[in-house]
C-alpha atoms as a PDB file:
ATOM      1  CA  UNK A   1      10.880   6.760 -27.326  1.00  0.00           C
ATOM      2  CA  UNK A   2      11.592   6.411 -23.613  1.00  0.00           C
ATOM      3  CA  UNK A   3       9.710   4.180 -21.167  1.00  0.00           C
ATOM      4  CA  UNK A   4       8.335   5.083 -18.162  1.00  0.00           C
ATOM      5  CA  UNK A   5      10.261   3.092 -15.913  1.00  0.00           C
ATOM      6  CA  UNK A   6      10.519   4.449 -12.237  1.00  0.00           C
ATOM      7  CA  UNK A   7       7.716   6.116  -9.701  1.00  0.00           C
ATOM      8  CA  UNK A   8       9.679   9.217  -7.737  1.00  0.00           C
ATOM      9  CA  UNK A   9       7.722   9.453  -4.417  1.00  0.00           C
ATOM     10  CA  UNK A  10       8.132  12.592  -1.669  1.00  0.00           C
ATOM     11  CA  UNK A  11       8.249  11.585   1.666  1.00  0.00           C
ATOM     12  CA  UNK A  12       8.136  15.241   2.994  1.00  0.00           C
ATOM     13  CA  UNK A  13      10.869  17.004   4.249  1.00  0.00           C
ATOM     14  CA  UNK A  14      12.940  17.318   0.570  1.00  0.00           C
ATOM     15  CA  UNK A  15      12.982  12.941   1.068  1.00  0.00           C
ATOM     16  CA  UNK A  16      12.575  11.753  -2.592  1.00  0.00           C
ATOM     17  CA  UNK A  17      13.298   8.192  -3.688  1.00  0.00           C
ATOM     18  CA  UNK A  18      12.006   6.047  -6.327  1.00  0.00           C
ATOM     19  CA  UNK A  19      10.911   2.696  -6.878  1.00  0.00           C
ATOM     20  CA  UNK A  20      10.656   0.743 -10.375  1.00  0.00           C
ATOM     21  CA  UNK A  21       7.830   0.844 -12.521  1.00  0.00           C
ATOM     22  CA  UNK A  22       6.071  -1.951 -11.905  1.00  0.00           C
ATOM     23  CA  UNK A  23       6.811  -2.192  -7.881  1.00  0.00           C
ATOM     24  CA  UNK A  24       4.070   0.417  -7.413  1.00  0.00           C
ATOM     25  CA  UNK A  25       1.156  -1.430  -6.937  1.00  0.00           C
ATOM     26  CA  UNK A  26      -1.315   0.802  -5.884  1.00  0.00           C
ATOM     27  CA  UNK A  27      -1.995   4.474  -4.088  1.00  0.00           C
ATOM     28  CA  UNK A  28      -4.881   4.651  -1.440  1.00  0.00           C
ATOM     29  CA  UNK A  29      -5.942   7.490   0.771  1.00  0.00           C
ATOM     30  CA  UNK A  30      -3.672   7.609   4.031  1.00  0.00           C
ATOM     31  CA  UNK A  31      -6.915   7.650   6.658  1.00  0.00           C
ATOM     32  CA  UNK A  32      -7.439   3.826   5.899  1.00  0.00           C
ATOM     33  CA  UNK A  33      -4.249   2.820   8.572  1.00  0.00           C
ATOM     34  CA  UNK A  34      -4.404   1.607  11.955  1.00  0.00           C
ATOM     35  CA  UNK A  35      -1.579   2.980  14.773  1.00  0.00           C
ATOM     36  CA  UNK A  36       0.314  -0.149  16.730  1.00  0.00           C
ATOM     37  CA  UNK A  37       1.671   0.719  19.877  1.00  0.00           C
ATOM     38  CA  UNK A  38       5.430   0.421  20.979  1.00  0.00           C
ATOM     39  CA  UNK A  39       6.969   0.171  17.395  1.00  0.00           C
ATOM     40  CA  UNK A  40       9.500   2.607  15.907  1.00  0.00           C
ATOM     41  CA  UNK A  41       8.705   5.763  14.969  1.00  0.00           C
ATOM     42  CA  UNK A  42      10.033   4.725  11.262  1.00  0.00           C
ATOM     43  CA  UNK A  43       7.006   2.343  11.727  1.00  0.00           C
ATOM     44  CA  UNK A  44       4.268   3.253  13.526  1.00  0.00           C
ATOM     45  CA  UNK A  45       1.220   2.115  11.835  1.00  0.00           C
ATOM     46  CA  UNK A  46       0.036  -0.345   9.239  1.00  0.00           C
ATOM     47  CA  UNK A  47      -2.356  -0.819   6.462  1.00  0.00           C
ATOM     48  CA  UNK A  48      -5.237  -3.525   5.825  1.00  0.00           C
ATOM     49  CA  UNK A  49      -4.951  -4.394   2.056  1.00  0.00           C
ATOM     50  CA  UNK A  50      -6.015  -7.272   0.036  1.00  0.00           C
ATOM     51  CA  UNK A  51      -6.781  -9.047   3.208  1.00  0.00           C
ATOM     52  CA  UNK A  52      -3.248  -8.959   4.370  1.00  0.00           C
ATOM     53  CA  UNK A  53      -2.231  -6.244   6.649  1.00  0.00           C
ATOM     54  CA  UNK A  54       1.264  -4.511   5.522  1.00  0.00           C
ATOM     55  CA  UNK A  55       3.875  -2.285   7.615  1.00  0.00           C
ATOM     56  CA  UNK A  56       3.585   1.304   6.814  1.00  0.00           C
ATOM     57  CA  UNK A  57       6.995   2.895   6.413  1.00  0.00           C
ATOM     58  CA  UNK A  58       8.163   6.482   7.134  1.00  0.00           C
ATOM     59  CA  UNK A  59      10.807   7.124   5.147  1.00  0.00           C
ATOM     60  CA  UNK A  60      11.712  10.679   6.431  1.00  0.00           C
ATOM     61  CA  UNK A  61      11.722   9.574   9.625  1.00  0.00           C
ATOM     62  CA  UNK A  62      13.625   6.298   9.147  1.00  0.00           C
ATOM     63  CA  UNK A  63      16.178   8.697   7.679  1.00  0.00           C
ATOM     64  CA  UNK A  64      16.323  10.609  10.702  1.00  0.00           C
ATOM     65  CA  UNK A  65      14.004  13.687   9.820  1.00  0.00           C
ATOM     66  CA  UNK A  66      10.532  14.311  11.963  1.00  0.00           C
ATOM     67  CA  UNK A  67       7.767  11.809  11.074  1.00  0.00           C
ATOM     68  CA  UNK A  68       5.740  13.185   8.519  1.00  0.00           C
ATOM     69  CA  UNK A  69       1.506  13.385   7.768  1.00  0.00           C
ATOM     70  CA  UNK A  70       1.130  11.585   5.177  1.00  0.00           C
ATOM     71  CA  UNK A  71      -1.495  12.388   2.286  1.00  0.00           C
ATOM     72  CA  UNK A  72      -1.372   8.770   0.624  1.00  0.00           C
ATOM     73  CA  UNK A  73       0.179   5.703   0.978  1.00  0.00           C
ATOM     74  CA  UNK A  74       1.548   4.129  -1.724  1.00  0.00           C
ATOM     75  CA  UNK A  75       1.694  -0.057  -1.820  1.00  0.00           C
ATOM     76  CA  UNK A  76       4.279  -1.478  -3.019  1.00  0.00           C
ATOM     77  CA  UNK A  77       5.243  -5.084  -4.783  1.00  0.00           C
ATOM     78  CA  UNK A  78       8.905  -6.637  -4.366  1.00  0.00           C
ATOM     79  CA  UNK A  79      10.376 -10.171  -4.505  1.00  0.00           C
ATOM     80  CA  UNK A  80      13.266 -11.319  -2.675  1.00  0.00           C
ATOM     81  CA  UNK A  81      14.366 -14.122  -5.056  1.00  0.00           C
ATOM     82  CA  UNK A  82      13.392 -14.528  -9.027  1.00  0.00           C
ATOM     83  CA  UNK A  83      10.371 -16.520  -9.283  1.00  0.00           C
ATOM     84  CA  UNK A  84       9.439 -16.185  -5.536  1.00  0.00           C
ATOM     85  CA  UNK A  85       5.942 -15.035  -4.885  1.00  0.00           C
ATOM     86  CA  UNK A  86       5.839 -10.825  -4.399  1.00  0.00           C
ATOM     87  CA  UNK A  87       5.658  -9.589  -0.864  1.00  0.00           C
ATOM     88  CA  UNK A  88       4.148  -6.298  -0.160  1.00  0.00           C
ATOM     89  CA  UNK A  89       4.519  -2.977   2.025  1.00  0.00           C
ATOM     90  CA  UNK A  90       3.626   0.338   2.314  1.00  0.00           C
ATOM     91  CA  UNK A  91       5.258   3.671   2.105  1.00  0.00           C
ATOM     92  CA  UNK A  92       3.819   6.886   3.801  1.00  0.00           C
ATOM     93  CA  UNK A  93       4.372   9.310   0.499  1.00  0.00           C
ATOM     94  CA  UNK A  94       3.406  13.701   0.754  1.00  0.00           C
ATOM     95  CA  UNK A  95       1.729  13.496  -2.856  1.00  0.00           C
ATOM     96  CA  UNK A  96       1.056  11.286  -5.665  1.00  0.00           C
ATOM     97  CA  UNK A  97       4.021   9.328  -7.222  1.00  0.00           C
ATOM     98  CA  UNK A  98       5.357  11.343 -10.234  1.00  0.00           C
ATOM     99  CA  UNK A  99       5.927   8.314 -13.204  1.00  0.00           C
ATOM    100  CA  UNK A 100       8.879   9.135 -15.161  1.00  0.00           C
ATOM    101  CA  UNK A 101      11.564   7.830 -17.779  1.00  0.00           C
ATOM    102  CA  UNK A 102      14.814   6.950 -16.577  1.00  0.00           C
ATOM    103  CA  UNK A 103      17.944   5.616 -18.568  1.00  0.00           C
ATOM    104  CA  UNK A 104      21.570   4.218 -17.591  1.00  0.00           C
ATOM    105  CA  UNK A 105      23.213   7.627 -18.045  1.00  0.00           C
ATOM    106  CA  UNK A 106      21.287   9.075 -15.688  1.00  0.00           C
ATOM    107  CA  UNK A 107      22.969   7.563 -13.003  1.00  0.00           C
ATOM    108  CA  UNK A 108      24.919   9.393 -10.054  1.00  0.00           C
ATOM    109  CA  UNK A 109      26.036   8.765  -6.423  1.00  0.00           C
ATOM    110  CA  UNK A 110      23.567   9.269  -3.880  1.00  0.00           C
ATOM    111  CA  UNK A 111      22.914  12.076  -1.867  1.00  0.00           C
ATOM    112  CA  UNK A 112      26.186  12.471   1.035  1.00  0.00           C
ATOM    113  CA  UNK A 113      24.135  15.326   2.651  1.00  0.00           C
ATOM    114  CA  UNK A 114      22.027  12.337   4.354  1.00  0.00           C
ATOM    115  CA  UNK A 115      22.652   9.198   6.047  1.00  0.00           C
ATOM    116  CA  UNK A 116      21.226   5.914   5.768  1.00  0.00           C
ATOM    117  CA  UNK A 117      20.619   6.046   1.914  1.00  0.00           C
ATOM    118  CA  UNK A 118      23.294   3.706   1.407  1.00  0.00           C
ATOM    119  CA  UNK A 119      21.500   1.005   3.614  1.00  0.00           C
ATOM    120  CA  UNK A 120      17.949   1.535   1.371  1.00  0.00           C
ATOM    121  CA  UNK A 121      18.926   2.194  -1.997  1.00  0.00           C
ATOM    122  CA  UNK A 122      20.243   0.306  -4.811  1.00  0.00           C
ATOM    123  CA  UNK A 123      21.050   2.946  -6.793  1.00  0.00           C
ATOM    124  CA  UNK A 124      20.727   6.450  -8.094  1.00  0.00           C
ATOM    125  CA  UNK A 125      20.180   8.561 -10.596  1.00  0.00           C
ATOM    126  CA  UNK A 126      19.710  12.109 -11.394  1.00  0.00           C
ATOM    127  CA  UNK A 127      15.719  13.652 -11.768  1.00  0.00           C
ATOM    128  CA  UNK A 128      16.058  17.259 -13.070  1.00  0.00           C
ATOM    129  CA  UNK A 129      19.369  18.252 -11.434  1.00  0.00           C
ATOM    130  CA  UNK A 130      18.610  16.365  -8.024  1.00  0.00           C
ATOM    131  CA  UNK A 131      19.801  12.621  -7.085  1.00  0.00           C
ATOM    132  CA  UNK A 132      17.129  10.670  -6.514  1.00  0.00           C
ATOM    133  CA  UNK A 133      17.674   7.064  -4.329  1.00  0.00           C
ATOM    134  CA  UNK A 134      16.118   3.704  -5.811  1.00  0.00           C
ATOM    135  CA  UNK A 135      14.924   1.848  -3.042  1.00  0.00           C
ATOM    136  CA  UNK A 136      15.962  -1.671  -2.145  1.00  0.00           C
ATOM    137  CA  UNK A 137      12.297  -3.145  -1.175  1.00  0.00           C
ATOM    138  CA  UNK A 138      13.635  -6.125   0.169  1.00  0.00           C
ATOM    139  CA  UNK A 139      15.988  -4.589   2.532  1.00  0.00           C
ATOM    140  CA  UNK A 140      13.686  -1.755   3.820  1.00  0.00           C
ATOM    141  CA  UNK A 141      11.089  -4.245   4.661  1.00  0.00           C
ATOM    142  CA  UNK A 142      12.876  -7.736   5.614  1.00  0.00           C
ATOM    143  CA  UNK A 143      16.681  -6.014   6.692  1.00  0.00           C
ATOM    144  CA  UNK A 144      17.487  -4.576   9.321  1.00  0.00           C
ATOM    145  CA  UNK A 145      16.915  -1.232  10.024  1.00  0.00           C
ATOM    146  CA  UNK A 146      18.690   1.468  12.025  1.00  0.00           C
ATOM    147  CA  UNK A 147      17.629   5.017  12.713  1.00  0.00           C
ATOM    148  CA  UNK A 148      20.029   7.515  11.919  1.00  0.00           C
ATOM    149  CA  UNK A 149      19.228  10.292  14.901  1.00  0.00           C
END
């Protein structure tokens, strides 16, 4: 019997990634975010959670597609080093995570027919005939991003 092991999130605009299984923390309704001026349009907004307030990412448009209207956004858990305490984000996501089971031999190169997945993901694999990115936390929230326009 397979585990459920990954969350695949839509970011709009045919974006899909995933994130492990237990790095989805939490999904809350996409009205609860505050705009900040002069930031990136990859960027533009963040989130009050757990009295901490997190950077909301747009992944479509960090990957050079139109910034999207997000219907949720989904928090998410990451550690940079074993041991260390988690860190948290947030990802601007079209519809509710889809939870499924993923396995070594469903692994694949990612997607050529966009740029910038190689600086997010750590990994692939294929979802029903389509290559879905795993996404490096760590580097989406503490590296350093470029836009690919």
């Amino acid at each position: 019997m397979s585990r459920m092991n990954a969350w695949v999130m839509d970011f709009g605009m045919s974006y899909r990634a995933a994130v492990g299984g237990r790095e989805l923390l939490h999904l809350i309704d996409v009205r609860t975010t505050f705009a900040v001026p002069c930031t990136p349009s990859y960027c533009r907004s963040v989130v009050f959670w757990q009295e901490q307030l997190l950077p909301v990412m747009d992944i479509a448009s960090l990957l050079g597609g139109k910034s999207q209207e997000a219907q949720f956004i989904a928090i998410v858990g990451y550690q940079q080093k074993r041991g260390e305490y988690p860190q948290f984000g947030a990802l601007m996501v079209a519809s509710p995570p889809l939870h499924v089971a993923v396995s070594d031999e469903q692994a694949c190169m990612l997607p050529e027919t966009i740029l910038g997945w190689d600086e997010l993901a750590i990994s692939c694999f294929d979802y029903l005939g389509d290559a879905v990115p795993v996404l490096n936390l760590t580097r989406l929230f503490n590296g350093r991003q470029t836009s690919h326009h």
